[in-house]
Protein backbone atom coordinates (compact mmCIF):
# COMPACT_ATOMS: atom_id res chain seq x y z
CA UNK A 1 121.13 137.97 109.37
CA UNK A 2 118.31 135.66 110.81
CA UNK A 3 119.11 132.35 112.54
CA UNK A 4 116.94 129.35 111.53
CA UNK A 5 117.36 125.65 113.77
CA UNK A 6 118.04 123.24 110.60
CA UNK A 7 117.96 119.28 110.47
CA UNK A 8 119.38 117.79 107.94
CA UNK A 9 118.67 114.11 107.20
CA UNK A 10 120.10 111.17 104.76
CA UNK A 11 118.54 108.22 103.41
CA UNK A 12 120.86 104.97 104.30
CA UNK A 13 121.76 102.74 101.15
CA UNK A 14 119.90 105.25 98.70
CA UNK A 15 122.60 104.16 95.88
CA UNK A 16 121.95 100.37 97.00
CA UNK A 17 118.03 101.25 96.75
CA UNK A 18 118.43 102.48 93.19
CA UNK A 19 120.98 99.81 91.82
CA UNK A 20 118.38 96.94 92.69
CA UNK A 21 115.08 98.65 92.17
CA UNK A 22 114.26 99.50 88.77
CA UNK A 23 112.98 103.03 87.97
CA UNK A 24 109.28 102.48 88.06
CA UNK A 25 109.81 100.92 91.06
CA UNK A 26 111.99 103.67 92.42
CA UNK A 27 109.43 105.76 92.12
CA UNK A 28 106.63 103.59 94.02
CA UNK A 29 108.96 103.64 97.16
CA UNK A 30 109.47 107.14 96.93
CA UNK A 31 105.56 108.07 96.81
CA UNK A 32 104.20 104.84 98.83
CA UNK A 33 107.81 105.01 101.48
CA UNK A 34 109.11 108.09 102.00
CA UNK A 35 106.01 110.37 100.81
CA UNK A 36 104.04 108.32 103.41
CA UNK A 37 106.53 108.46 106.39
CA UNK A 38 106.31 112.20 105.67
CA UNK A 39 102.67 112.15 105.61
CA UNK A 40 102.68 110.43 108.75
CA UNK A 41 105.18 112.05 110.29
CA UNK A 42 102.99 114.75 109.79
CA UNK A 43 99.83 112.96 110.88
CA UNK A 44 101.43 112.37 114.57
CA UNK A 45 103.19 115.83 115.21
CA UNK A 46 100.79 118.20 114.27
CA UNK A 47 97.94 117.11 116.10
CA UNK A 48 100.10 117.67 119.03
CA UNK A 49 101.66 120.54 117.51
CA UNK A 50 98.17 122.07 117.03
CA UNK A 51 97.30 121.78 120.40
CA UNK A 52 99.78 122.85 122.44
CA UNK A 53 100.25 125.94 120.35
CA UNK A 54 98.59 129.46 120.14
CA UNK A 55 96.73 130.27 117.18
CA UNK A 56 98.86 133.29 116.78
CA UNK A 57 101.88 131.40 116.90
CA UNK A 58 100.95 128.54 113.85
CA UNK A 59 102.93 130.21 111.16
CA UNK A 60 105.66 131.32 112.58
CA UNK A 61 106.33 128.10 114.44
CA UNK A 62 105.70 125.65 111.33
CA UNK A 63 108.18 123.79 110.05
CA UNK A 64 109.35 123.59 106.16
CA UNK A 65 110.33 120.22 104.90
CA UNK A 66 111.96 119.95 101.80
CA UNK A 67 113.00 116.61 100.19
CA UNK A 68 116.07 117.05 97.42
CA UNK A 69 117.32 112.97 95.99
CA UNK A 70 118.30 111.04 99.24
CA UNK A 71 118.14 113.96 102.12
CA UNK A 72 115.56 115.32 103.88
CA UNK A 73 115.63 118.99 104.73
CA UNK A 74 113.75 120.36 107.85
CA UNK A 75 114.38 124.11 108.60
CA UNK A 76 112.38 125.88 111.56
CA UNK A 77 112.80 129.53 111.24
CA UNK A 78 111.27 130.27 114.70
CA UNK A 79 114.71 130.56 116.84
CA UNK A 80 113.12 130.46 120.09
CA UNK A 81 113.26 127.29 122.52
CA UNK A 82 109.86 125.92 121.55
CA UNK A 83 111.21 126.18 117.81
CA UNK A 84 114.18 124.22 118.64
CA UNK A 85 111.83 121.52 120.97
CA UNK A 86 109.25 121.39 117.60
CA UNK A 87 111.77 120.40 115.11
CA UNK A 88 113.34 117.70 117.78
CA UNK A 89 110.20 116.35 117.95
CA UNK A 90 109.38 116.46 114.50
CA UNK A 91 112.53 114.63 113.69
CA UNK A 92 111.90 111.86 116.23
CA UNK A 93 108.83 111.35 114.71
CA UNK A 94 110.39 111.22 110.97
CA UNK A 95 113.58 109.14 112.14
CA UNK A 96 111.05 106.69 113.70
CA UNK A 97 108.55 106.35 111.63
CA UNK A 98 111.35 105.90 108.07
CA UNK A 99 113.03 102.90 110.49
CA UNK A 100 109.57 100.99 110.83
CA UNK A 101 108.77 101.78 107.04
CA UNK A 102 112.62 100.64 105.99
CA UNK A 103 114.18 103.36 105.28
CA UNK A 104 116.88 104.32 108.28
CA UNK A 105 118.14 107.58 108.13
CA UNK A 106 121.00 109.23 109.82
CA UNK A 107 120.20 113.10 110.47
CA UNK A 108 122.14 116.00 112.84
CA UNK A 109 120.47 118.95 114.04
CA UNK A 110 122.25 122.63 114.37
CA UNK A 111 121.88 126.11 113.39
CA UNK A 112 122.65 129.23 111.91
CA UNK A 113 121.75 131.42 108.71
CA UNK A 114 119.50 129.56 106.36
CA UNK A 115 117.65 131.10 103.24
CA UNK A 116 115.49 129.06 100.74
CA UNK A 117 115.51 130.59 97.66
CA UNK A 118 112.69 129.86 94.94
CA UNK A 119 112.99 130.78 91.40
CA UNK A 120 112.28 129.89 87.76
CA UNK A 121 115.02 127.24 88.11
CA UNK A 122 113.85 125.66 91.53
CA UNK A 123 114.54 125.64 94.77
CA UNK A 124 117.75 126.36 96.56
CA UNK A 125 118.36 125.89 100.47
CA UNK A 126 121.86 127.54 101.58
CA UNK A 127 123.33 128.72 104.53
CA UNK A 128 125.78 127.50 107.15
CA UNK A 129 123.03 126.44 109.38
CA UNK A 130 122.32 123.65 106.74
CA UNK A 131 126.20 123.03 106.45
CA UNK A 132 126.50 122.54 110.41
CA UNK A 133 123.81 120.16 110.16
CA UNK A 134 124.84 118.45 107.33
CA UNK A 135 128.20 117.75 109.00
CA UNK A 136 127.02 116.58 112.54
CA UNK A 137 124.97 113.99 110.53
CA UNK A 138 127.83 113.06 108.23
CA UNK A 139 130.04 112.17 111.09
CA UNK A 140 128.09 109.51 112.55
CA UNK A 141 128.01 106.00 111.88
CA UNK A 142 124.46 104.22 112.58
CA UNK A 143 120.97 105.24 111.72
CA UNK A 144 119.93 107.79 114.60
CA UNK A 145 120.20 111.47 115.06
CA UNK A 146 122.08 113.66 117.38
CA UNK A 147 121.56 117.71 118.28
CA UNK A 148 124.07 120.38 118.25
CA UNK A 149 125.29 120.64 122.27
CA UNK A 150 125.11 124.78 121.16
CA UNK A 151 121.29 124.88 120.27
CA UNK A 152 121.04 124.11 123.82
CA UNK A 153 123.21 126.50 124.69
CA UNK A 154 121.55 129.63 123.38
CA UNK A 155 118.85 128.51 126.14
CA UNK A 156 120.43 128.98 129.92
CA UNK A 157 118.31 128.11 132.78
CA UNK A 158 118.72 129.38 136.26
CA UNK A 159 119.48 128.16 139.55
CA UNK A 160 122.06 125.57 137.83
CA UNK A 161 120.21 123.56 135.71
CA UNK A 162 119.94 123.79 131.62
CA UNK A 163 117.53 122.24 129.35
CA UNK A 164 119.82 119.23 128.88
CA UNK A 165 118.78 118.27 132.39
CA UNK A 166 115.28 119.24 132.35
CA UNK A 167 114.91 117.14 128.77
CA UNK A 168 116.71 114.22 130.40
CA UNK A 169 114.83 114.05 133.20
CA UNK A 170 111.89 113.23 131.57
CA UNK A 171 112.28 109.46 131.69
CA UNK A 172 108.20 109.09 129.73
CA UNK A 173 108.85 110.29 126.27
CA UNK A 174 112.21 112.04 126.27
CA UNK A 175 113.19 114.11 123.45
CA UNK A 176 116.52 113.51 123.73
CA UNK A 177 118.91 110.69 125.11
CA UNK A 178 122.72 111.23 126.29
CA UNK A 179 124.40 108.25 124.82
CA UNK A 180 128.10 107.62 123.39
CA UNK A 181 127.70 108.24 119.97
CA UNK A 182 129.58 105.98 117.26
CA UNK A 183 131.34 107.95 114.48
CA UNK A 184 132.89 106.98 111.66
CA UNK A 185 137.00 105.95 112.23
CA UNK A 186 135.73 103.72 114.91
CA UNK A 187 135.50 106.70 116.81
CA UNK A 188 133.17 107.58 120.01
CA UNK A 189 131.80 110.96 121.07
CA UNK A 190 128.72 111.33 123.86
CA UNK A 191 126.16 113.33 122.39
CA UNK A 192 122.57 114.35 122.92
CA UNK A 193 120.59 112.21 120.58
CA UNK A 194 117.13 111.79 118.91
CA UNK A 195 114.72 109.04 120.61
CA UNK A 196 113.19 107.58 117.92
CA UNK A 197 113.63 104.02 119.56
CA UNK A 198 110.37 105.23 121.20
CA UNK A 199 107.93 103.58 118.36
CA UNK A 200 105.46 100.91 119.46
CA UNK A 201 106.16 99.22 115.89
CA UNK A 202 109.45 98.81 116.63
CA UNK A 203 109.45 95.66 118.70
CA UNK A 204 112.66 94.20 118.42
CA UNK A 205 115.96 94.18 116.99
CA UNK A 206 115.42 91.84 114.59
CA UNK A 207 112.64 95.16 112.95
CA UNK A 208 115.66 97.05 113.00
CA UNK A 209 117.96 94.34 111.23
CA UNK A 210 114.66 94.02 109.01
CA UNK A 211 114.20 97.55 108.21
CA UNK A 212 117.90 97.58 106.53
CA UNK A 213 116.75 94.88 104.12
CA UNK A 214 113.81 96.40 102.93
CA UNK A 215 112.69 97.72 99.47
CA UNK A 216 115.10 94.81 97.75
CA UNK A 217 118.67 96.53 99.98
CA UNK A 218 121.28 93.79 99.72
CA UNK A 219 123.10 92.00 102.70
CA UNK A 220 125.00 94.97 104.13
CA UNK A 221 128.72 94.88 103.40
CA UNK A 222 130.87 94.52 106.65
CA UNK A 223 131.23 98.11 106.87
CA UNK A 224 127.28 98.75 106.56
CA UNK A 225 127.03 96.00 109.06
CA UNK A 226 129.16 97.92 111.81
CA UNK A 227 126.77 100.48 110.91
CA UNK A 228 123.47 97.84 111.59
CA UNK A 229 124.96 97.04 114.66
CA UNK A 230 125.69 100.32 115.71
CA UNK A 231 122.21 101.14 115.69
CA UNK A 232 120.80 98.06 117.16
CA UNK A 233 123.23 98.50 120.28
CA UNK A 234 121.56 102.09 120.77
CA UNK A 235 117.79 100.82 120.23
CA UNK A 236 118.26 98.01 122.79
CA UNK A 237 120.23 100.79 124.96
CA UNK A 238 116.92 103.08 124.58
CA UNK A 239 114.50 100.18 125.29
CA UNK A 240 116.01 99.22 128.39
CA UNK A 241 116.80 102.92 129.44
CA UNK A 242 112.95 103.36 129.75
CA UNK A 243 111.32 100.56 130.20
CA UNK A 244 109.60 99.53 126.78
């Protein structure tokens, strides 16, 4: 049994983005909206990615992204600490970039078994790393993104600290940021989240607000809204945390 590190992201307001666009339409945002904040997703990691890492490391440390209806599927089969920091970089990147295009997404990161399976029929991703993800992100209540406490786990450090600290104490361009995160039932739970507040297009809350709307969304009901609100609290949170 091999481990894989797994994020799992959703589109927010997919069924309101299909009600009011028609399909032609539905189809433009997919390959001009989503397509693209892939594409660029990918033109801002790898660069970096390609840099940093060893020629004889490439393949083993790429990531597979997989997009099935309104999720987004990233699964990084390289279960070694640099895997897990790739694929929380990769999905700041994504989260960020889909907010400043308009489409928010909510996403949770974890791990465990994960096999893609390819076959006359299509493809099939299964495995409880996928349904670990899929339930961290399905808890939450905001656009944002928040890791598995146990990834970091599987990493000790000595001499006391862990790689929460060390990640925190990077107060530039931090990976991650501790913050109280809203779930749904009004709940709160502090949790280790993705930075993707960290996007010079991103300006203001009113971009965030914005970015809801987008792509012909209605007015958010006032159940979305808590959800708006939740995520503008955490972007203002970020932006003062460091500075921006």
């Amino acid at each position: 049994m091999k481990n894989s590190f797994v994020a799992f992201f959703d589109i927010l307001g997919f069924k309101n983005l299909v009600e009011k666009n028609n399909h032609e339409d539905l189809m433009e945002l997919y390959n001009d909206s989503l397509y693209l904040t892939l594409d660029l997703t990918d033109s801002i990691f790898d660069p970096i990615y390609n840099a940093i890492t060893p020629e004889i490391e490439k393949e083993s440390l790429d990531i597979k992204t997989f997009v099935i209806s309104d999720s987004i599927i990233l699964v990084q089969n390289d279960f070694t600490q640099r895997g897990l920091l790739n694929l929380i970089a990769k999905s700041q990147a994504l989260a960020s970039i889909a907010m400043s295009d308009g489409i928010p997404v909510r996403g949770g990161i974890s791990f465990g078994p994960v096999s893609v399976l390819q076959n006359k029929r299509g493809t099939t991703i299964v495995g409880s790393g996928l349904t670990k993800a899929y339930t961290i992100e399905a808890s939450q209540n905001w656009s944002g993104g928040v890791i598995d406490k146990e990834c970091f786990d599987l990493f000790p450090y000595p001499h006391g600290k862990d790689l929460i600290q060390i990640l925190l104490e990077n107060k530039v361009n931090p990976l991650i940021i501790k913050y109280n995160v809203p779930l749904k039932a009004s709940k709160f739970k502090v949790g280790y989240c993705i930075n993707w507040p960290q996007n010079r297009l991103l300006k203001t809350e009113e971009d965030i607000r914005i970015a809801f709307l987008k792509h012909k969304k209605e007015t958010p009901t006032d159940t979305e809204q808590e959800k708006v609100e939740n995520t503008v609290k955490y972007f203002i949170y970020v932006k003062k945390l460091l500075n921006l």
